[in-house]
Protein backbone atom coordinates (compact mmCIF):
# COMPACT_ATOMS: atom_id res chain seq x y z
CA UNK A 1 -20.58 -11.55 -27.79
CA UNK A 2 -20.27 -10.66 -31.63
CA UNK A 3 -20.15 -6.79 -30.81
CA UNK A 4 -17.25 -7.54 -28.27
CA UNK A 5 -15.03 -9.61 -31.16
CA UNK A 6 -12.49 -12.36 -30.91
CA UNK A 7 -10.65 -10.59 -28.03
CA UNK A 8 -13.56 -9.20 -26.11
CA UNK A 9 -14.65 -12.60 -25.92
CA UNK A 10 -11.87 -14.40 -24.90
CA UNK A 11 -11.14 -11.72 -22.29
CA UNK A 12 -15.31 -12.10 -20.95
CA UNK A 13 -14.21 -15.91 -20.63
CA UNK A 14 -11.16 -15.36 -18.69
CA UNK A 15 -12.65 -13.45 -16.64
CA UNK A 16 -15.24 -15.54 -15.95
CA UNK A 17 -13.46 -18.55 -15.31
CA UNK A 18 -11.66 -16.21 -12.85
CA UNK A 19 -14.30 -15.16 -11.19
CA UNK A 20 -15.62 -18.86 -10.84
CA UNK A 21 -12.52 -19.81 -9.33
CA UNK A 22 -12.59 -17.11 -6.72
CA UNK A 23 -16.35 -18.21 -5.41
CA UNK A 24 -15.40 -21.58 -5.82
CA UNK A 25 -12.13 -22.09 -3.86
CA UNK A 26 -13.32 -24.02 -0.94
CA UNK A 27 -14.45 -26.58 -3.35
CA UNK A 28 -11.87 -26.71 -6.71
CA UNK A 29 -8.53 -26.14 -4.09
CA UNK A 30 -7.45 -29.30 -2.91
CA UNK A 31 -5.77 -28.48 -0.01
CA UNK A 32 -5.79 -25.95 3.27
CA UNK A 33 -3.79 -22.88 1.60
CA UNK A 34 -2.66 -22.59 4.92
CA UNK A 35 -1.80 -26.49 5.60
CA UNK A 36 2.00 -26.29 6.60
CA UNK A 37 4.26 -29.70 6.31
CA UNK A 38 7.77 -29.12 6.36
CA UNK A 39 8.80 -32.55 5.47
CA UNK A 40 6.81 -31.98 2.14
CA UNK A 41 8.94 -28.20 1.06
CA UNK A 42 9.62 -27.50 -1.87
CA UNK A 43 8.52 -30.74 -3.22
CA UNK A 44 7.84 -30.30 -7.50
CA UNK A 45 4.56 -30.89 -8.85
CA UNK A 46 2.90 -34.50 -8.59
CA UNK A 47 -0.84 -35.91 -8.75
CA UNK A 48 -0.97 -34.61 -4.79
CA UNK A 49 0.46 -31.57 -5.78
CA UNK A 50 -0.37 -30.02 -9.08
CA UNK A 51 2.09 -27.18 -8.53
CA UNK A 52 4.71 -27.85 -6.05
CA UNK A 53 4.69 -26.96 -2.50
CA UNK A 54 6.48 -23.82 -1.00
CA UNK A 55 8.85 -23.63 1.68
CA UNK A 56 6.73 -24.97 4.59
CA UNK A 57 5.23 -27.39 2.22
CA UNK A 58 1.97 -25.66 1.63
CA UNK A 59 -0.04 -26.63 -1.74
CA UNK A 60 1.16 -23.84 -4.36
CA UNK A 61 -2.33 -24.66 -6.07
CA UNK A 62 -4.39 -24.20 -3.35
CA UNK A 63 -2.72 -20.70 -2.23
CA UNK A 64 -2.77 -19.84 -6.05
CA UNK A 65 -6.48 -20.62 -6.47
CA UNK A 66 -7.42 -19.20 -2.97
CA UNK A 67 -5.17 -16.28 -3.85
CA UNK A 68 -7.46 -15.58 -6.61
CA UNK A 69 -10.24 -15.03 -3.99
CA UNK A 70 -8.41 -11.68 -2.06
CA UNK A 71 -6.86 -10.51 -5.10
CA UNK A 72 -10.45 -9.85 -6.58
CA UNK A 73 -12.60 -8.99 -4.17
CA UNK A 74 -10.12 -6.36 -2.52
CA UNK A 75 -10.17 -4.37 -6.53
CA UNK A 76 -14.05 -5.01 -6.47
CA UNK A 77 -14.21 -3.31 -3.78
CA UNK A 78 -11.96 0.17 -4.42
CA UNK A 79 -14.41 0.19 -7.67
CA UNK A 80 -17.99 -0.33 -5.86
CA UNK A 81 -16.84 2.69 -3.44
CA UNK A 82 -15.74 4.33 -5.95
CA UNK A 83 -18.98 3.73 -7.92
CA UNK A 84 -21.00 4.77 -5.01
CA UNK A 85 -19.93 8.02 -4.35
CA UNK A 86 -18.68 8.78 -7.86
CA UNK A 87 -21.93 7.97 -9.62
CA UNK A 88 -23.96 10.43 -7.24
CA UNK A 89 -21.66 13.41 -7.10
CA UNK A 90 -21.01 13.45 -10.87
CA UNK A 91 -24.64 13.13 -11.71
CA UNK A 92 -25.30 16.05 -8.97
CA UNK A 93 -22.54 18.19 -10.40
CA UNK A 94 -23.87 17.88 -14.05
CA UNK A 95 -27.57 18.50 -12.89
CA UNK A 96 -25.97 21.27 -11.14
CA UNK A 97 -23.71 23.29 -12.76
CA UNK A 98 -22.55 26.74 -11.55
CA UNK A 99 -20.45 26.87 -8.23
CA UNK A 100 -21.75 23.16 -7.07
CA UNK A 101 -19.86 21.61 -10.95
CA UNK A 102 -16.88 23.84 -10.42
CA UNK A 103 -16.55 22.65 -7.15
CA UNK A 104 -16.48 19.30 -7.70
CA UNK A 105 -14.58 19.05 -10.80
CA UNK A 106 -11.50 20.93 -8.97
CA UNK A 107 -11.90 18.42 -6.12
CA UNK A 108 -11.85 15.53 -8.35
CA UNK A 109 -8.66 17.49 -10.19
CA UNK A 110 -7.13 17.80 -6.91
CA UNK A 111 -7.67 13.80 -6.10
CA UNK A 112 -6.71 13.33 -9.40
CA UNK A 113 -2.86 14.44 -9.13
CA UNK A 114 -2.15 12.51 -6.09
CA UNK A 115 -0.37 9.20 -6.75
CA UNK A 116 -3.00 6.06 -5.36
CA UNK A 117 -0.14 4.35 -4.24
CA UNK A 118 1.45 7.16 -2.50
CA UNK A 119 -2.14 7.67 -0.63
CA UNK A 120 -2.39 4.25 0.20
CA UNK A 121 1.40 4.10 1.70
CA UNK A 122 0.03 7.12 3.81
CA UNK A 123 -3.28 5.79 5.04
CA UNK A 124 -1.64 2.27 5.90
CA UNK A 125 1.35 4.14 7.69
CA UNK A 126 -1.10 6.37 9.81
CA UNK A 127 -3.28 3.21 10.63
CA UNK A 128 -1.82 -0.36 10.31
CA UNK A 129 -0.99 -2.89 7.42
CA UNK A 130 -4.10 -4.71 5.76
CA UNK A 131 -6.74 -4.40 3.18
CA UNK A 132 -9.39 -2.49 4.80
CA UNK A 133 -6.90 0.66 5.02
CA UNK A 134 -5.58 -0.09 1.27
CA UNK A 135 -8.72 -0.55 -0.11
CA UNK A 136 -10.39 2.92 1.30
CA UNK A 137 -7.44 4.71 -0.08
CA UNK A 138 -7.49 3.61 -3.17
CA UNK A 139 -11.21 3.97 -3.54
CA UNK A 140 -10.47 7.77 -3.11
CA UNK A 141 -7.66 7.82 -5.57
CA UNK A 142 -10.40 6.11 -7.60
CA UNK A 143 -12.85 8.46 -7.84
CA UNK A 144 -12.05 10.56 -10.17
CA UNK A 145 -11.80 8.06 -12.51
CA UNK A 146 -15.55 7.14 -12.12
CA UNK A 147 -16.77 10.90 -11.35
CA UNK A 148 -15.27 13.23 -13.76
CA UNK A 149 -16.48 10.26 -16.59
CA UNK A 150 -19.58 10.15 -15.35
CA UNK A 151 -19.97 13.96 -14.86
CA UNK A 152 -18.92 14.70 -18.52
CA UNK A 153 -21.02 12.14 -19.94
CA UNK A 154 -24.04 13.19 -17.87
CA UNK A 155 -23.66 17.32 -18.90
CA UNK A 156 -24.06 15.74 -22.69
CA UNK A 157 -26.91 14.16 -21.85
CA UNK A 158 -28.19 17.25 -19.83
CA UNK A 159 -28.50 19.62 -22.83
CA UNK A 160 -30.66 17.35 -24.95
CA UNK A 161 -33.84 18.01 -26.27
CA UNK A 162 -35.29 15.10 -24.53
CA UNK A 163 -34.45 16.20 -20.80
CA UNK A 164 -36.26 19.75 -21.46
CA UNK A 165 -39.69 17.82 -22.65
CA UNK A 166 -39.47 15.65 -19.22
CA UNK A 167 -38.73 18.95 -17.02
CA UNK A 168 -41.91 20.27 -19.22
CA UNK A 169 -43.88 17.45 -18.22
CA UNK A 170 -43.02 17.87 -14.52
CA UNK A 171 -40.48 15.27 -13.79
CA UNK A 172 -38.33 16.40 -11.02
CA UNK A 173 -34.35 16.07 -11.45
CA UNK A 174 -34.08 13.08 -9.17
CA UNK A 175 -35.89 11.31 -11.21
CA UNK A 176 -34.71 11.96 -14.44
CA UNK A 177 -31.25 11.63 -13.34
CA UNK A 178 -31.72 8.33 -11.77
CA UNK A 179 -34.89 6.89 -14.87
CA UNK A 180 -33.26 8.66 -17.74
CA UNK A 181 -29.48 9.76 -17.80
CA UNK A 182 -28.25 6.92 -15.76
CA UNK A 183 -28.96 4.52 -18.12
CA UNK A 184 -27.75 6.40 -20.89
CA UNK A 185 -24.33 6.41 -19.59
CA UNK A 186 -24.65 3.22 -18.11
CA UNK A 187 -22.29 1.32 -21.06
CA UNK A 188 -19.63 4.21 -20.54
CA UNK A 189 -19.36 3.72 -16.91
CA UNK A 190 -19.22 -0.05 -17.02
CA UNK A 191 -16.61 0.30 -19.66
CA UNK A 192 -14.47 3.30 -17.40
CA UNK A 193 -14.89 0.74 -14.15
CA UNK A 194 -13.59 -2.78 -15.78
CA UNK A 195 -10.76 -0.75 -16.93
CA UNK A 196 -10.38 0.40 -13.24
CA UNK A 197 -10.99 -2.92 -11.93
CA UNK A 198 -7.77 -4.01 -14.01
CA UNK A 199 -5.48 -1.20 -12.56
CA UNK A 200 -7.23 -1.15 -9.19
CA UNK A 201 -5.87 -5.35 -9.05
CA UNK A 202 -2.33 -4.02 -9.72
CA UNK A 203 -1.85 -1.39 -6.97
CA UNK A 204 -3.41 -3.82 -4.60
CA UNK A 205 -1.18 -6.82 -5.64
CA UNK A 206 2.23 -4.45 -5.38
CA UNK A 207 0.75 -3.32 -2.22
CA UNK A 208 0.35 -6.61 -1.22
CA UNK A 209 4.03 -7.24 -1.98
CA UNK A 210 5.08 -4.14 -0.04
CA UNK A 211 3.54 -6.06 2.78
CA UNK A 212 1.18 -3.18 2.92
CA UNK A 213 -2.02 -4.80 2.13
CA UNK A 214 -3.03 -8.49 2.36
CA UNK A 215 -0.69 -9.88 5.35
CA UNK A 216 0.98 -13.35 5.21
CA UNK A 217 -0.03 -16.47 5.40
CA UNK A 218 -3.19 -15.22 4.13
CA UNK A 219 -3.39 -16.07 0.45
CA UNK A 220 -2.90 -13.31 -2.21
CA UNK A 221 -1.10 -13.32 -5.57
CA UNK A 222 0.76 -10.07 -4.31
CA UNK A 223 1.20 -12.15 -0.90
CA UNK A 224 2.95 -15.24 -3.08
CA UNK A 225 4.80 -12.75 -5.57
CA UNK A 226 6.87 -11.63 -2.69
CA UNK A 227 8.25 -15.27 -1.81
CA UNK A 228 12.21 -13.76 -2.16
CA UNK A 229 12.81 -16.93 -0.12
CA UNK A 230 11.83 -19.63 -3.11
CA UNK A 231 13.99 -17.41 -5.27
CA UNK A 232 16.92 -17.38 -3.54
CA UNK A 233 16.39 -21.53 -2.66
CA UNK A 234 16.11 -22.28 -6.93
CA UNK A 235 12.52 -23.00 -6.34
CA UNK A 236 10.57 -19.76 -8.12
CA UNK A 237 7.57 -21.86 -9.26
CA UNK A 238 5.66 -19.88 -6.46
CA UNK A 239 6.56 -16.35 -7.67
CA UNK A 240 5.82 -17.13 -11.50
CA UNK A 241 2.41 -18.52 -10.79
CA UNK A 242 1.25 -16.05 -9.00
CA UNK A 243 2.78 -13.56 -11.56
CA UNK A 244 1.48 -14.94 -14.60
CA UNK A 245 -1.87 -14.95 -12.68
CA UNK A 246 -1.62 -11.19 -11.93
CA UNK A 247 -0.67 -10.25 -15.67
CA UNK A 248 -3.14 -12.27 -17.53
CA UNK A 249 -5.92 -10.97 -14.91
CA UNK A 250 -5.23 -7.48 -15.80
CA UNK A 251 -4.84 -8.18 -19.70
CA UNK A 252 -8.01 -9.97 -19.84
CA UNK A 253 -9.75 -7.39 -17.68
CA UNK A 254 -8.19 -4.35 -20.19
CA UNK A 255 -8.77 -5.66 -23.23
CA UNK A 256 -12.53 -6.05 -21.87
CA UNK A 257 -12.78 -2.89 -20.77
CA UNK A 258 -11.45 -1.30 -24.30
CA UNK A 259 -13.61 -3.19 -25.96
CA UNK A 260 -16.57 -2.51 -24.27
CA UNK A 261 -15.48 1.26 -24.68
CA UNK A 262 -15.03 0.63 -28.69
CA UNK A 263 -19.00 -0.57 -28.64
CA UNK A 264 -20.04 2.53 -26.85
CA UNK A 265 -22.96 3.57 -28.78
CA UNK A 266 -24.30 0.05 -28.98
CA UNK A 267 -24.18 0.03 -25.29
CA UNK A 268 -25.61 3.07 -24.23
CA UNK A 269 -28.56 1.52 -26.34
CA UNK A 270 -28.75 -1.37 -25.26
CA UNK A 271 -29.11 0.53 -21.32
CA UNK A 272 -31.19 3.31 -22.58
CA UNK A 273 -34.82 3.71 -21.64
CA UNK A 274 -37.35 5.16 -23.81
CA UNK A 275 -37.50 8.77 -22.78
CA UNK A 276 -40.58 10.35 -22.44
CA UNK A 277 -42.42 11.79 -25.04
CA UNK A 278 -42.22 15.69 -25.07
CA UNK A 279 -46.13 17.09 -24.34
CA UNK A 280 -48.25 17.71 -27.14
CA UNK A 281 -48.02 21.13 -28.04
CA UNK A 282 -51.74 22.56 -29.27
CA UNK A 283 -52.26 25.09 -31.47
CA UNK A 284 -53.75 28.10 -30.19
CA UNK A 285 -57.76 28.28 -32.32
CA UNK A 286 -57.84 31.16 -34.83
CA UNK A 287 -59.88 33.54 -33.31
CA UNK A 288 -63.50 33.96 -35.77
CA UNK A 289 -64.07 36.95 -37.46
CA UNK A 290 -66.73 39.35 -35.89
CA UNK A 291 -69.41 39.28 -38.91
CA UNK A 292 -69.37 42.97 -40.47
């Protein structure tokens, strides 16, 4: 807490409380987000309704706090794919090197230029509107911002002294790469992935308001952003909350990650593992002098 500062802090608590909110929806909302009643639209906040109701009279609090539920879990997911395949083909590519590293860093180049939003409009217009399709493209997009991190971190750690004395001693690479390097550059890939996480929530929320991704009535703060209708009516209660949700999210989530990032070193100890100690090295005897 003292390493991550004022701001660090508050951000970890936002977050948190976020997070709580998510898992607990189906016990803090206190509605159906779905729960229609048009003789209740566009009613302004009261005790039954801490935020107003839309236009079919559905609890803006309940879709808010549900909303936070989607709008994680789909940008939790683009990073854990990500993760997965990222983590193993930078850590191969580093161990590597030659032909297998060149190959995978002009891959990760090539993903690299194309536009994740662009890829997901692509992917959901081959297949169909939803999450699942918005989420896999976007995990590709993704990947080279976990992969070509984790591959240049990992090629440091390749060339120290430290890796030689446990290829000495007989470890194999699978091993070290998994017992030794990966935590080393554990800190520097959480850090690269909350900062992810934070960008990864604002393609999916536009998407969302594209109608590409989460589909109405399902609840989403990209879902509730796109409520033109509340607008146009002089109710935009819906639109703002949902807004101001989706901006301090990704502040709170940046600010996290930058600060985690600033405490590098004290994070990569704080993951590392002892490495092994290098093998003794013995002196060869003297040979003895023949007596004349």
């Amino acid at each position: 807490m003292k390493r991550l500062g004022a701001l660090g802090t508050a951000a970890l608590v936002v977050v948190g409380l976020l997070v709580v909110v998510a898992v607990g929806a189906p016990w803090i909302a206190p509605h159906d987000p779905n729960l229609s009643d048009l003789l209740a639209a566009y009613q302004g906040p009261s005790p039954s309704h801490l935020l107003g109701t839309d236009g079919t009279g559905r609890d803006i609090a309940s879709r808010v706090i549900w909303g936070a539920r989607t709008s994680l879990l789909g940008p939790a997911a683009v990073i854990a794919l990500s993760l997965a395949v990222g983590v193993p083909l930078g850590l191969a590519a580093a161990w590597r090197g030659g032909a297998l590293d060149a190959v995978v860093a002009r891959v990760l180049d090539v993903i690299f230029s194309l536009p994740g939003i662009l890829l997901a409009v692509l992917t959901v217009a081959v297949f169909s509107p939803g999450l699942p399709p918005a989420v896999i493209a976007l995990s590709i997009a993704y990947l080279p911002y976990v992969g070509r991190v984790v591959r240049s971190a990992a090629r440091q750690q390749r060339v120290q002294p430290y890796i030689a004395a446990l290829e000495v001693q007989g470890s194999s690479g699978l091993a070290i790469c998994l017992r030794h390097i990966l935590p080393n550059i554990a800190g520097l890939v959480l850090a690269q992935a909350t900062l992810a996480f934070g960008y990864a929530l604002i393609d999916l929320a536009s998407l969302s308001f594209l109608g590409l991704a989460v589909q109405p009535p399902q609840a989403d703060w990209g879902v509730l952003a796109n409520d033109s209708s509340s607008v146009l009516q002089g109710y935009p209660g819906q639109v703002v909350y949902a807004s101001v949700c989706i901006v301090v999210t990704v502040v709170a989530l940046i600010t996290l990650g930058d600060r985690l990032a600033a405490d590098r070193p004290a994070l990569v100890r704080r993951w590392r593992r002892r490495p092994a100690a290098a093998p003794a090295v013995v002196a060869p005897r003297p040979a003895v002098e023949e007596a004349a």
